[in-house]
C-alpha atoms as a PDB file:
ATOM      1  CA  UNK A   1    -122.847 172.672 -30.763  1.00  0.00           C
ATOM      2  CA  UNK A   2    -125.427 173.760 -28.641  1.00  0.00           C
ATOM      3  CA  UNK A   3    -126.758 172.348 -25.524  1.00  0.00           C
ATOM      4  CA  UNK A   4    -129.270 169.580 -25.910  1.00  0.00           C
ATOM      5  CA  UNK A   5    -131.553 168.415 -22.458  1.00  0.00           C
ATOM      6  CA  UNK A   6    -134.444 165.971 -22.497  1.00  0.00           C
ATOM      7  CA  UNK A   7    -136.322 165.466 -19.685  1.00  0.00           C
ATOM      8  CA  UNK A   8    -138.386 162.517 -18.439  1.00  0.00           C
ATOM      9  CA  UNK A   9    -140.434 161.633 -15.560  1.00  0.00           C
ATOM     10  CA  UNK A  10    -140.321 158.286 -13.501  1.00  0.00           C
ATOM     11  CA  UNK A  11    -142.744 157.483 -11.008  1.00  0.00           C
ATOM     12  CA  UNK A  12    -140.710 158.207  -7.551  1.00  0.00           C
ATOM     13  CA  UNK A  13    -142.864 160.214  -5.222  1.00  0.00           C
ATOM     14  CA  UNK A  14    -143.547 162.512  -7.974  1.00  0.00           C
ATOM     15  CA  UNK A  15    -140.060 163.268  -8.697  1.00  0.00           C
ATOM     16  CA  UNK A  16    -138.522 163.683 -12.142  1.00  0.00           C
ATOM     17  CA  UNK A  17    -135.457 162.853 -14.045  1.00  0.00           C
ATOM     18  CA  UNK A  18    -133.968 165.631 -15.896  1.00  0.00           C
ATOM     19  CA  UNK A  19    -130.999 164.577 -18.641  1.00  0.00           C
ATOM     20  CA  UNK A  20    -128.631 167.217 -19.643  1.00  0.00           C
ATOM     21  CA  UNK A  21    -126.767 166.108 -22.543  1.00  0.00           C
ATOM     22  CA  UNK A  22    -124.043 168.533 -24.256  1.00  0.00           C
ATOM     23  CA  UNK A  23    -122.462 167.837 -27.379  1.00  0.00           C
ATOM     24  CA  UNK A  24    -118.913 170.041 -28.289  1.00  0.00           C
ATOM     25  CA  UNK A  25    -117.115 173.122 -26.522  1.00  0.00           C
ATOM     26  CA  UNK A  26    -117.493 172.348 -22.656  1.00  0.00           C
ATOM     27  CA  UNK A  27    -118.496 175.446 -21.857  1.00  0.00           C
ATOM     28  CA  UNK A  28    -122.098 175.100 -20.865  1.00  0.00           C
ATOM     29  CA  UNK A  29    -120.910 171.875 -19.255  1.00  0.00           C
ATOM     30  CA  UNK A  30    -119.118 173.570 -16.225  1.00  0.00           C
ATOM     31  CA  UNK A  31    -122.122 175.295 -15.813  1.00  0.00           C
ATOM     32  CA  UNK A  32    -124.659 172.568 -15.698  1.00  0.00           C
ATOM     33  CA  UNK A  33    -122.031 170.633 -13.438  1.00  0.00           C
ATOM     34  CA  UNK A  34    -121.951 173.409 -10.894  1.00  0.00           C
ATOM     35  CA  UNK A  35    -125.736 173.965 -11.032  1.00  0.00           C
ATOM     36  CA  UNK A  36    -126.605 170.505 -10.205  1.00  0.00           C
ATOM     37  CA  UNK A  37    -123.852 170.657  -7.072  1.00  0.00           C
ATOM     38  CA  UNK A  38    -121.553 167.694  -9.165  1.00  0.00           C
ATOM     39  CA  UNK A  39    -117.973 167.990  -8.815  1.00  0.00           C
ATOM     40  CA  UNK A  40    -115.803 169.358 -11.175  1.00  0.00           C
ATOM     41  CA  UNK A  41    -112.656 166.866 -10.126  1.00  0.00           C
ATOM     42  CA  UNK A  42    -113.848 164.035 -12.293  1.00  0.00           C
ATOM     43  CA  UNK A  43    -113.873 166.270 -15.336  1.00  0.00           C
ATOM     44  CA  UNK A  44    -110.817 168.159 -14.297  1.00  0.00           C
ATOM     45  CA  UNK A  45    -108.963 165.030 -13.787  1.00  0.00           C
ATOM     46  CA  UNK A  46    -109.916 163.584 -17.401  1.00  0.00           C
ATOM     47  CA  UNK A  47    -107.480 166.173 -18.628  1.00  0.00           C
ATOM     48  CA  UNK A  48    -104.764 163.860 -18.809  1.00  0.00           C
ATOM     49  CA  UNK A  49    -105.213 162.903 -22.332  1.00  0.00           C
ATOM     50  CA  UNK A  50    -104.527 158.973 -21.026  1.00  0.00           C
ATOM     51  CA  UNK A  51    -107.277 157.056 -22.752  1.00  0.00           C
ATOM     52  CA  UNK A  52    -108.312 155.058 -20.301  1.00  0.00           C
ATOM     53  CA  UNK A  53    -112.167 154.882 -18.596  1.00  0.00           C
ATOM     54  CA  UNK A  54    -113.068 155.269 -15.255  1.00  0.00           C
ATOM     55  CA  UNK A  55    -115.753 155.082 -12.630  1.00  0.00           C
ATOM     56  CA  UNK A  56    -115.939 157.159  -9.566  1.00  0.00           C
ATOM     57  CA  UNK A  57    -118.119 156.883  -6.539  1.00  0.00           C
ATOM     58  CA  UNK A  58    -118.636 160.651  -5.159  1.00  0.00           C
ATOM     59  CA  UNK A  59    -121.481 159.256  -1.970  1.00  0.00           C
ATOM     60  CA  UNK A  60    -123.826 161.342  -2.976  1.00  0.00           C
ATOM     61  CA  UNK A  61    -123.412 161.061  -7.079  1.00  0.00           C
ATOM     62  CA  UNK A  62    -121.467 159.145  -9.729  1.00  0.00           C
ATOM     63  CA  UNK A  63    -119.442 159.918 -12.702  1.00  0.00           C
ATOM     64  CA  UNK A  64    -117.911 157.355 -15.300  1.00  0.00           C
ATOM     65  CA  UNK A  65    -115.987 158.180 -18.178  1.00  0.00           C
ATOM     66  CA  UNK A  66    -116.310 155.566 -21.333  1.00  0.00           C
ATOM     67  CA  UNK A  67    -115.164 155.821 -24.705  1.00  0.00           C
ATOM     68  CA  UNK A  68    -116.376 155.635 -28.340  1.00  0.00           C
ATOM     69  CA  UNK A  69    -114.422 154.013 -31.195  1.00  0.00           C
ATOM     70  CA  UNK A  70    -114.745 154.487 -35.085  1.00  0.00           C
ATOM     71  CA  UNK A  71    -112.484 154.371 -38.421  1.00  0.00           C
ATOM     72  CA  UNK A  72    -111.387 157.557 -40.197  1.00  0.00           C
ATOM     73  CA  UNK A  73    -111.184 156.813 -43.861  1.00  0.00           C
ATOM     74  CA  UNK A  74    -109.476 159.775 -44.585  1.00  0.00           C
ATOM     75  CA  UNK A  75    -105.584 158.794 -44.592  1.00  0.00           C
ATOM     76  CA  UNK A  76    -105.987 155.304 -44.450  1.00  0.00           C
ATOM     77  CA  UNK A  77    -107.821 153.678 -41.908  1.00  0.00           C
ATOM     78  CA  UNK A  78    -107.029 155.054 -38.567  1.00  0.00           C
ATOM     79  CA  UNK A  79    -108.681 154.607 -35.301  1.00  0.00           C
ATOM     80  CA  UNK A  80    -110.585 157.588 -33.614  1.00  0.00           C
ATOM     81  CA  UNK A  81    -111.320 157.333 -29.969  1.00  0.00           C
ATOM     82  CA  UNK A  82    -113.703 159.810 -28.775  1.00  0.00           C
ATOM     83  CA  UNK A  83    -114.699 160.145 -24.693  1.00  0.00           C
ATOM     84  CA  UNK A  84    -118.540 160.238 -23.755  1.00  0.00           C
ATOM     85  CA  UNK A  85    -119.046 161.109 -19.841  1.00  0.00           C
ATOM     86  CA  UNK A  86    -121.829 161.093 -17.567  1.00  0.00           C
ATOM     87  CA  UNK A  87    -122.862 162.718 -13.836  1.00  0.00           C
ATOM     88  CA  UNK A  88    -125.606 161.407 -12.123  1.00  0.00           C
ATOM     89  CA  UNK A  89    -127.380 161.205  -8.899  1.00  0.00           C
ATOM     90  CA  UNK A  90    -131.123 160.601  -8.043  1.00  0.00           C
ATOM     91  CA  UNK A  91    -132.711 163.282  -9.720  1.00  0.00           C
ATOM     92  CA  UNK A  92    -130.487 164.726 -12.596  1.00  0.00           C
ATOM     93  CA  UNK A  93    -127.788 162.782 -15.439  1.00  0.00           C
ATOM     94  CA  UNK A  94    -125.465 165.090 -17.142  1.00  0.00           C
ATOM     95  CA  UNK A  95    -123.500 163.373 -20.441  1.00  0.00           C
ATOM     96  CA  UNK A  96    -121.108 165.287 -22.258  1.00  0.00           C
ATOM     97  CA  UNK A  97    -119.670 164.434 -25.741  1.00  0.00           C
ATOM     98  CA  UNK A  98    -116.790 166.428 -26.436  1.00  0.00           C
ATOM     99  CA  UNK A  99    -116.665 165.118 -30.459  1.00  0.00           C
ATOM    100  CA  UNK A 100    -120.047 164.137 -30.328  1.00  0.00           C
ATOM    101  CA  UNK A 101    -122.030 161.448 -30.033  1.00  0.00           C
ATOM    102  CA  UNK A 102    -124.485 159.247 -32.423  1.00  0.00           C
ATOM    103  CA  UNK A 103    -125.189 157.292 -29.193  1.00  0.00           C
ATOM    104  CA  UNK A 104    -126.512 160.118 -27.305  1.00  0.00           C
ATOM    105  CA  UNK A 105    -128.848 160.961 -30.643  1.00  0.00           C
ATOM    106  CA  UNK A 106    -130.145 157.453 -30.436  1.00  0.00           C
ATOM    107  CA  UNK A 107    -131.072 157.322 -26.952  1.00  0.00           C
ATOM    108  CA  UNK A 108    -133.132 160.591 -27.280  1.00  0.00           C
ATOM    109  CA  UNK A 109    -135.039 159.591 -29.870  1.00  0.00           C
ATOM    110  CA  UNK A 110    -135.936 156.411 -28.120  1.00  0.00           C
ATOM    111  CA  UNK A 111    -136.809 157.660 -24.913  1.00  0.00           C
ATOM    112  CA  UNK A 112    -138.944 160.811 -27.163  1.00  0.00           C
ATOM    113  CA  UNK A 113    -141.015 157.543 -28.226  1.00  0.00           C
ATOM    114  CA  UNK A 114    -141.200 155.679 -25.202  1.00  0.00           C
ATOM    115  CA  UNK A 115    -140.826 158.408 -22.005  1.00  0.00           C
ATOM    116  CA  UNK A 116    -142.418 155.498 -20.128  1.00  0.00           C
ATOM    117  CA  UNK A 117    -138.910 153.646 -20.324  1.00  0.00           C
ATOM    118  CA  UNK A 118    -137.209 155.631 -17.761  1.00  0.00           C
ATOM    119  CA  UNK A 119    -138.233 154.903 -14.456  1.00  0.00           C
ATOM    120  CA  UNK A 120    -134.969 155.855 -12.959  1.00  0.00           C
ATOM    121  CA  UNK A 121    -131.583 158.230 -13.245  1.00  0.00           C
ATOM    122  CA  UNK A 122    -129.752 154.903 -12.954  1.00  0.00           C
ATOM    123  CA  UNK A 123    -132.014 153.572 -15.576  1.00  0.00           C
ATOM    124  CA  UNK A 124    -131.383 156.401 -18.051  1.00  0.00           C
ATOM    125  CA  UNK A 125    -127.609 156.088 -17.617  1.00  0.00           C
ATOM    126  CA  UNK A 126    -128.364 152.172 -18.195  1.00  0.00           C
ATOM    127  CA  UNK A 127    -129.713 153.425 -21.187  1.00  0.00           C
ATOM    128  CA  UNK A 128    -127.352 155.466 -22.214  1.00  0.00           C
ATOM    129  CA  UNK A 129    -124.102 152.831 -22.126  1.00  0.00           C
ATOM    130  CA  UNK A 130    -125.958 150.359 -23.902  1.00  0.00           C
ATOM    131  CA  UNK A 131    -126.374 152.219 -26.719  1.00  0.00           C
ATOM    132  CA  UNK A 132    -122.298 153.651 -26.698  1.00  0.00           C
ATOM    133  CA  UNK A 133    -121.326 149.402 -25.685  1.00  0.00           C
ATOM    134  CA  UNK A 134    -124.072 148.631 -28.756  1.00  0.00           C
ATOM    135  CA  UNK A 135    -121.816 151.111 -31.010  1.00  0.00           C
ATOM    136  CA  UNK A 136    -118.939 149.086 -30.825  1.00  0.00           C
ATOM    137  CA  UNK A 137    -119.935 146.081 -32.436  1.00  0.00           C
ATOM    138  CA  UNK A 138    -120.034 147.692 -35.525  1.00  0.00           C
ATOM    139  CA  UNK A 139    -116.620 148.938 -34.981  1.00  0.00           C
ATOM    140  CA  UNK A 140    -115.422 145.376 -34.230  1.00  0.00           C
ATOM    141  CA  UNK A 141    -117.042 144.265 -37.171  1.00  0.00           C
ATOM    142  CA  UNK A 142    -114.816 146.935 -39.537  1.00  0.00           C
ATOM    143  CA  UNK A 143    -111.578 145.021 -37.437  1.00  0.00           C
ATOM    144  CA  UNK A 144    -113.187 141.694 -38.910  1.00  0.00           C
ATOM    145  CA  UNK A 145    -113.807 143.009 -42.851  1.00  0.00           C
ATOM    146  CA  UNK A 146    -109.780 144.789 -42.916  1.00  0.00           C
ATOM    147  CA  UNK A 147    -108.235 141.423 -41.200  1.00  0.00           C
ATOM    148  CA  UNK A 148    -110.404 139.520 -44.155  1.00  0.00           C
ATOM    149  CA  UNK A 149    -109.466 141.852 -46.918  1.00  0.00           C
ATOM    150  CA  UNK A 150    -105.236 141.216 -45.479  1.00  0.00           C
ATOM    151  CA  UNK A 151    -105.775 137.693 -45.477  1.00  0.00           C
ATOM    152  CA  UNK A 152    -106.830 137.616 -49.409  1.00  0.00           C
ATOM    153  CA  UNK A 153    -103.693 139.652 -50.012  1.00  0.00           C
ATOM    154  CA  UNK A 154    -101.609 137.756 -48.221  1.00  0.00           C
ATOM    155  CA  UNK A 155    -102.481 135.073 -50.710  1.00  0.00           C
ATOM    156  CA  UNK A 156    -102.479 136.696 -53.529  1.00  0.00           C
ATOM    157  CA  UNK A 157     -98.958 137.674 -54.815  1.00  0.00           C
ATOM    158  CA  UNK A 158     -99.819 140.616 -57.157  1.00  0.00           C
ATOM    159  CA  UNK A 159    -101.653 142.584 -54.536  1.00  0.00           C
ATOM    160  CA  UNK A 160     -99.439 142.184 -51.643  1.00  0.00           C
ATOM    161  CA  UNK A 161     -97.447 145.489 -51.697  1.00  0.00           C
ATOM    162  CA  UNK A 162     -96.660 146.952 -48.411  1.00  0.00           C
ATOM    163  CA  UNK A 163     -99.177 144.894 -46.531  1.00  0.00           C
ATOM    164  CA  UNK A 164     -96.650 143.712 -43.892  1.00  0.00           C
ATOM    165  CA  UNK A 165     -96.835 147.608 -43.071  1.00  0.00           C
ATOM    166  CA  UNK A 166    -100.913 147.053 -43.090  1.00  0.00           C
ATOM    167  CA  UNK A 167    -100.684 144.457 -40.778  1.00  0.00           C
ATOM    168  CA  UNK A 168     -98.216 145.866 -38.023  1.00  0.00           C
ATOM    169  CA  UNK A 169    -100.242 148.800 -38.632  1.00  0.00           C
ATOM    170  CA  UNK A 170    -103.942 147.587 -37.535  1.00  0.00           C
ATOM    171  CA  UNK A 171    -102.168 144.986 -34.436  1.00  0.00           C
ATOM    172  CA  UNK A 172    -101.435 148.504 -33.157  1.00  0.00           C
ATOM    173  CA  UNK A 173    -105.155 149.515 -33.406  1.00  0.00           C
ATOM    174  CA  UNK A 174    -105.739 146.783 -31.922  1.00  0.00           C
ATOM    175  CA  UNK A 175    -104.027 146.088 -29.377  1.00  0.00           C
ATOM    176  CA  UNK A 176    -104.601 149.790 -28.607  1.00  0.00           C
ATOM    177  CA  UNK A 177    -108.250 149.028 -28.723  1.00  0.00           C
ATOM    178  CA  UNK A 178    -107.735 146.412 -26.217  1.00  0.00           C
ATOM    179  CA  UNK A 179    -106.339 148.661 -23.841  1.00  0.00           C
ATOM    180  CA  UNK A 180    -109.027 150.543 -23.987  1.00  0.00           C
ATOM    181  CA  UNK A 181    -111.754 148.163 -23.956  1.00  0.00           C
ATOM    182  CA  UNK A 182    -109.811 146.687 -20.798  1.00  0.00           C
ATOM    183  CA  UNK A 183    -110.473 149.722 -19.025  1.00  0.00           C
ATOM    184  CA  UNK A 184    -113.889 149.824 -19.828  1.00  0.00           C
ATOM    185  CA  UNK A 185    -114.652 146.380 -18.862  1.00  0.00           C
ATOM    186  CA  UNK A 186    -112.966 147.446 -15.266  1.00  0.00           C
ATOM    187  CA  UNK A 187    -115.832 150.658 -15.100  1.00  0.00           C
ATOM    188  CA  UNK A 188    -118.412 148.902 -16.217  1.00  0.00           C
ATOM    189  CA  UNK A 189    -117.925 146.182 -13.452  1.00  0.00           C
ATOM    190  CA  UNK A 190    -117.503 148.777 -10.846  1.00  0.00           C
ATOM    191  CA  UNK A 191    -120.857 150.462 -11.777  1.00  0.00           C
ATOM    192  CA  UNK A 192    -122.622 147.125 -12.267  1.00  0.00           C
ATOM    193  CA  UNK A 193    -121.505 146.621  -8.794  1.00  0.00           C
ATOM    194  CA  UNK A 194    -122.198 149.991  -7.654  1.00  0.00           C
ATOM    195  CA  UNK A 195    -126.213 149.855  -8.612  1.00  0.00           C
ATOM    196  CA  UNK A 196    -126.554 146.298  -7.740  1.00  0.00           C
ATOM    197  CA  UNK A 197    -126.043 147.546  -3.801  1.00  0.00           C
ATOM    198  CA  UNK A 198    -128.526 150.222  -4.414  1.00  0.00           C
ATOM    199  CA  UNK A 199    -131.224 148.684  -6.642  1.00  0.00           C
ATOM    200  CA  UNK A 200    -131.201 145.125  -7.108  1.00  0.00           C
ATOM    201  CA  UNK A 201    -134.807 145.239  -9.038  1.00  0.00           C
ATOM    202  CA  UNK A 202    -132.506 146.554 -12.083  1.00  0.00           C
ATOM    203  CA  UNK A 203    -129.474 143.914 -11.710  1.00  0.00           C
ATOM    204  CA  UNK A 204    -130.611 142.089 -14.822  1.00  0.00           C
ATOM    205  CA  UNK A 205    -130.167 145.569 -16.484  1.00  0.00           C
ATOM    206  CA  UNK A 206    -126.841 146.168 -15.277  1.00  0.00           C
ATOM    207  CA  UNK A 207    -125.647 142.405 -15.759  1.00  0.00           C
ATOM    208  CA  UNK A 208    -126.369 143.133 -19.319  1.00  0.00           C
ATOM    209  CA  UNK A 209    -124.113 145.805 -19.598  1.00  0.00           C
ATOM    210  CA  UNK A 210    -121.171 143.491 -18.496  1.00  0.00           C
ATOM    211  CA  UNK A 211    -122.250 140.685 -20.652  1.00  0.00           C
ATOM    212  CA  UNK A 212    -121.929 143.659 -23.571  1.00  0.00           C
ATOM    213  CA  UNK A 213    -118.380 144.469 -22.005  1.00  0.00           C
ATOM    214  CA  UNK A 214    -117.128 140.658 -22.184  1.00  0.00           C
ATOM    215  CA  UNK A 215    -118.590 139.795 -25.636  1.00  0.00           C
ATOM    216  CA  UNK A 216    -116.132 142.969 -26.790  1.00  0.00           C
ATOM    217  CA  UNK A 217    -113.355 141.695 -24.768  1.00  0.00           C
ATOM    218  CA  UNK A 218    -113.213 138.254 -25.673  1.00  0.00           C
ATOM    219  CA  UNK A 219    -113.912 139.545 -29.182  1.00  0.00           C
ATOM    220  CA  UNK A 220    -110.896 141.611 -29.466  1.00  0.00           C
ATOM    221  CA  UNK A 221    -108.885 139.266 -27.857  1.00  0.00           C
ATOM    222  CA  UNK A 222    -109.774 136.635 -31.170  1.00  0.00           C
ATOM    223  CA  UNK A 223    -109.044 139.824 -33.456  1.00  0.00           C
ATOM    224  CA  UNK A 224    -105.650 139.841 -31.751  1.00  0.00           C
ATOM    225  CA  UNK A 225    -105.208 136.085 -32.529  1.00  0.00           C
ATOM    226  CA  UNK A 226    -106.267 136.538 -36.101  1.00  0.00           C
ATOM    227  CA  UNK A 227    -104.163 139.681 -37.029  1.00  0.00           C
ATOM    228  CA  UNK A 228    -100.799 137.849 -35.617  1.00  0.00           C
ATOM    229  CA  UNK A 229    -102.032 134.396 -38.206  1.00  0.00           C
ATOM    230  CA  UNK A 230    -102.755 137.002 -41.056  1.00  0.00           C
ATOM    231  CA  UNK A 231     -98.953 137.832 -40.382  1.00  0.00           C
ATOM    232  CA  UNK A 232     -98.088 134.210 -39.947  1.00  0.00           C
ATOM    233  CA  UNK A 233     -99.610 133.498 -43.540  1.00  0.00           C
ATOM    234  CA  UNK A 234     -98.020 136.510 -45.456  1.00  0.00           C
ATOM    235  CA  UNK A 235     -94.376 135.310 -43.688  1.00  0.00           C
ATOM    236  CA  UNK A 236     -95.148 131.511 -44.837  1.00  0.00           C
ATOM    237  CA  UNK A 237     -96.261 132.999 -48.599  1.00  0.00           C
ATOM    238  CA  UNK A 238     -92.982 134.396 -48.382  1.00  0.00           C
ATOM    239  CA  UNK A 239     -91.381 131.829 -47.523  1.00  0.00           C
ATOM    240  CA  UNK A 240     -92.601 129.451 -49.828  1.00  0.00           C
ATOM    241  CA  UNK A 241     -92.312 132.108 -52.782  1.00  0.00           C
ATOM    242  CA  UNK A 242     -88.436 132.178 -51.736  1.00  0.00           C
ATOM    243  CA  UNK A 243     -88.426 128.224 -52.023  1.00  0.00           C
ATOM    244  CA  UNK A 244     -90.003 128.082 -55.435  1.00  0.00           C
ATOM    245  CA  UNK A 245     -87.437 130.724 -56.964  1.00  0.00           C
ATOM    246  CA  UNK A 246     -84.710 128.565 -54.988  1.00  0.00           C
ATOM    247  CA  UNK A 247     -86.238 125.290 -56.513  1.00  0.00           C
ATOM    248  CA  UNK A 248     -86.320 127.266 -60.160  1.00  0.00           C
ATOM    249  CA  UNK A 249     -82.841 128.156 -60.255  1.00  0.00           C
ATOM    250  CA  UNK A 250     -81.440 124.710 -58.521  1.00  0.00           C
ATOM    251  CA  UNK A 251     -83.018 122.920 -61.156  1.00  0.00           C
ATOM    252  CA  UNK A 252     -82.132 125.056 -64.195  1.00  0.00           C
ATOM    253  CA  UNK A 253     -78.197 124.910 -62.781  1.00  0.00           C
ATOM    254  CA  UNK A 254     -79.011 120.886 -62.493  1.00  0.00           C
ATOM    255  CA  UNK A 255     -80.054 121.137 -66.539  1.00  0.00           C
ATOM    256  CA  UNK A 256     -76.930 122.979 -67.547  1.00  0.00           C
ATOM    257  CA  UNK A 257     -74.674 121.246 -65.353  1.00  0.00           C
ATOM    258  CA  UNK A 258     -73.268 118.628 -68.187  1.00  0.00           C
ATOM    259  CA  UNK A 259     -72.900 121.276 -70.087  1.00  0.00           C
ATOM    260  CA  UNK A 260     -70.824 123.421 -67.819  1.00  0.00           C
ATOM    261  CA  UNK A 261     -68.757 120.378 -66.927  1.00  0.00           C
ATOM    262  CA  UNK A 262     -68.489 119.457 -70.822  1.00  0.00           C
ATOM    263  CA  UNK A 263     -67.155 122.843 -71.478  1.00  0.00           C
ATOM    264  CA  UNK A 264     -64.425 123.080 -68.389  1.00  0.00           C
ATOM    265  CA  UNK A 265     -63.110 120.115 -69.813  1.00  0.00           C
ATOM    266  CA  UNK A 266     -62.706 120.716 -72.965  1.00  0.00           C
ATOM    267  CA  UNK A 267     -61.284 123.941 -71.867  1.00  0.00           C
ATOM    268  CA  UNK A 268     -58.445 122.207 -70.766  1.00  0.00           C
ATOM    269  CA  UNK A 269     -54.655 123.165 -71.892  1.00  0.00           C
ATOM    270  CA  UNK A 270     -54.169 119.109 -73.538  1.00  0.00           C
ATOM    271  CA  UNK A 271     -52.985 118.596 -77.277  1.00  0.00           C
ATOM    272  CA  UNK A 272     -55.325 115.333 -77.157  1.00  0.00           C
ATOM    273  CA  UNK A 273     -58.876 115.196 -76.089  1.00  0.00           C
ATOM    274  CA  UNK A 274     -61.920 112.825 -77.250  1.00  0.00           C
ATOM    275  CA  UNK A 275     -63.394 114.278 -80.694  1.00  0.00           C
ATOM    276  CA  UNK A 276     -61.078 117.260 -81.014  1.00  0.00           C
ATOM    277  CA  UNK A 277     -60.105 116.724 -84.337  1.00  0.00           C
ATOM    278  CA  UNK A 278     -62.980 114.747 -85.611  1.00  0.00           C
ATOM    279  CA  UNK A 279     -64.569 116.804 -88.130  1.00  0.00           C
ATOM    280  CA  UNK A 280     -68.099 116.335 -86.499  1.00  0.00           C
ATOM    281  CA  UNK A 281     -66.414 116.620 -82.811  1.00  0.00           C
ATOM    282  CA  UNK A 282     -68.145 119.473 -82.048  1.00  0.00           C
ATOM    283  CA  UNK A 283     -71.809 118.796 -83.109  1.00  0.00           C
ATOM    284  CA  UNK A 284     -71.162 115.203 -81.191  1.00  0.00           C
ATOM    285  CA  UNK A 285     -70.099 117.060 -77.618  1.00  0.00           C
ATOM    286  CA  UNK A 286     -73.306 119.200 -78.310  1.00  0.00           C
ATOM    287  CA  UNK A 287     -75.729 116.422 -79.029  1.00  0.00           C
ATOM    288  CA  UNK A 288     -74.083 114.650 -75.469  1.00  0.00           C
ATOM    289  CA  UNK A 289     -75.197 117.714 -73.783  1.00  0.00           C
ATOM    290  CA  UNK A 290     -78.280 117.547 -75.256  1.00  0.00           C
ATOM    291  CA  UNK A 291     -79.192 114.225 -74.397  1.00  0.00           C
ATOM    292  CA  UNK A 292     -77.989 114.411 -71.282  1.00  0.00           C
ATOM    293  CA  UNK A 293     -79.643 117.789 -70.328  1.00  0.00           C
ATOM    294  CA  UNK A 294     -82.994 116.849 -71.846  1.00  0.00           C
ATOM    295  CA  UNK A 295     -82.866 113.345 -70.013  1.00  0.00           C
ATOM    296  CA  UNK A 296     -82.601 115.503 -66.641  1.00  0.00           C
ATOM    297  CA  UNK A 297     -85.285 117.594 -67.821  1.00  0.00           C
ATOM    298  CA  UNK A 298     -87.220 114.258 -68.277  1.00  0.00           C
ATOM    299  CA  UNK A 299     -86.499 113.145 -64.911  1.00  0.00           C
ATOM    300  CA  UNK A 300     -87.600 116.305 -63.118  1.00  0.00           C
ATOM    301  CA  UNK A 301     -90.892 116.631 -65.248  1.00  0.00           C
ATOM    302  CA  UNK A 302     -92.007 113.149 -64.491  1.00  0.00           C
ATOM    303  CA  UNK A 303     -91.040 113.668 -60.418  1.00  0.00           C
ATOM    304  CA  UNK A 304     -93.188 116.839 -60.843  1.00  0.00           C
ATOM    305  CA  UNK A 305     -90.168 119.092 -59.483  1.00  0.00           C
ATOM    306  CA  UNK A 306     -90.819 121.490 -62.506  1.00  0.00           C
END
């Protein structure tokens, strides 16, 4: 994609804030990093394909590397993690999206409407993290509606399939997620801190950012908690699907047990037994096991075992 910039003046000696924002290949991104003197180290170092953010204090800039999370729909749902990075000192804030970024869009278009919003580099960059924080609650929200959707299969017995699969499946995403978001919480701190020493007129700004960063925390975390009872109830709905069948076949063997017991006896190797020879011998043996079976059906029906 092509570059995008957006400029926008504050009111600091007659200065001006100039965003540089680059969406795809990172080839104009070298460039604008070496034309606004910002080390290539940070970017160089975010190589390592180890999803985890960062901030880094430079002296005479910043850089901070955060991350973007969504669901691909394609093969099942799968998390996508995409970085979003920013450079910024007093007069200039470069952000590059290497897969894109909605966020970046958004803030754009706001500050196109309201220029009058950016008083600041630090305040554009506040500007820019709330909206990539703001993205996430959306994605937490998908965690919510797939642990819901498990849950109603674990409880339904004709739809449960291969959802044990499901559910190790997503406590991967999210504890993978978590990771992430752990990270993030750590940068976010660390620039909170970092622009509360330098302009504490905009620390109710920044504290907002970490309030963001907890709220996502501490809502993981309770994803966490939920995904391991979803697997709780699909093990007990097991469990208590195995007990029926168990309670089924005891009972049934209960039922035919006179009748097994009638029939070893009478299988017996003696010239002699009750009712052999009686001419209605065997239709009397068969009404016993009748009476007796259906009086122990009787007594399970009225006990409510079957």
């Amino acid at each position: 994609m092509d570059e995008s910039t957006f400029r926008v003046a504050f009111d600091n000696e007659g200065s001006k804030v100039v965003w540089h924002h680059v969406d795809g290949p990172d080839a104009p991104l070298k460039e604008l990093l070496l034309s606004h003197r910002f080390s290539l180290s940070f970017y160089d170092s975010s190589e390592s394909g180890a999803l985890r953010a960062e901030f880094d204090d430079f002296q005479r800039f910043y850089a901070m590397r955060v991350y973007q999370m969504s669901w691909v729909k394609e093969r099942g749902d799968s998390l996508r993690v995409s970085p979003f990075y920013i450079w910024s000192d007093r007069e200039a804030v470069i952000s590059w999206a290497p897969d894109g970024s909605p966020a970046a869009s958004g803030v754009q278009q706001k500050l196109k409407e309201n220029p009058d919003w950016v008083q600041s580099s630090t305040r554009l960059v506040y500007y820019l993290l709330d909206e990539v924080l703001g993205s996430l609650f959306p994605f937490l929200d998908q965690i919510n509606d797939q642990i819901a959707r498990l849950e109603q299969r674990a409880l339904k017995r004709s739809q449960r399939g291969n959802i044990q699969a499901e559910v190790f499946r997503l406590k991967r995403e999210i504890l993978r997620t978590r990771r992430i978001l752990a990270s993030m919480r750590d940068a976010v701190s660390q620039v909170v801190r970092y622009w509360t020493a330098n302009a504490a007129n905009d620390s109710f700004y920044y504290m907002e950012l970490y309030d963001h960063m907890i709220r996502l925390f501490d809502t993981i975390d309770t994803y966490r908690e939920l995904v391991n009872s979803v697997l709780d109830l699909y093990m007990s709905s097991v469990s208590n699907h195995m007990n029926e069948i168990v309670k089924t076949l005891s009972l049934v063997t209960t039922v035919l047990l006179p009748a097994s017991l009638v029939a070893a006896l009478y299988g017996m190797n003696f010239d002699y037994l009750p009712l052999s020879h009686h001419r209605w011998g065997f239709l009397l043996i068969i009404a016993i096991i009748a009476v007796i079976s259906g009086g122990l059906y009787w007594i399970f029906r009225r006990r409510r075992w079957i």
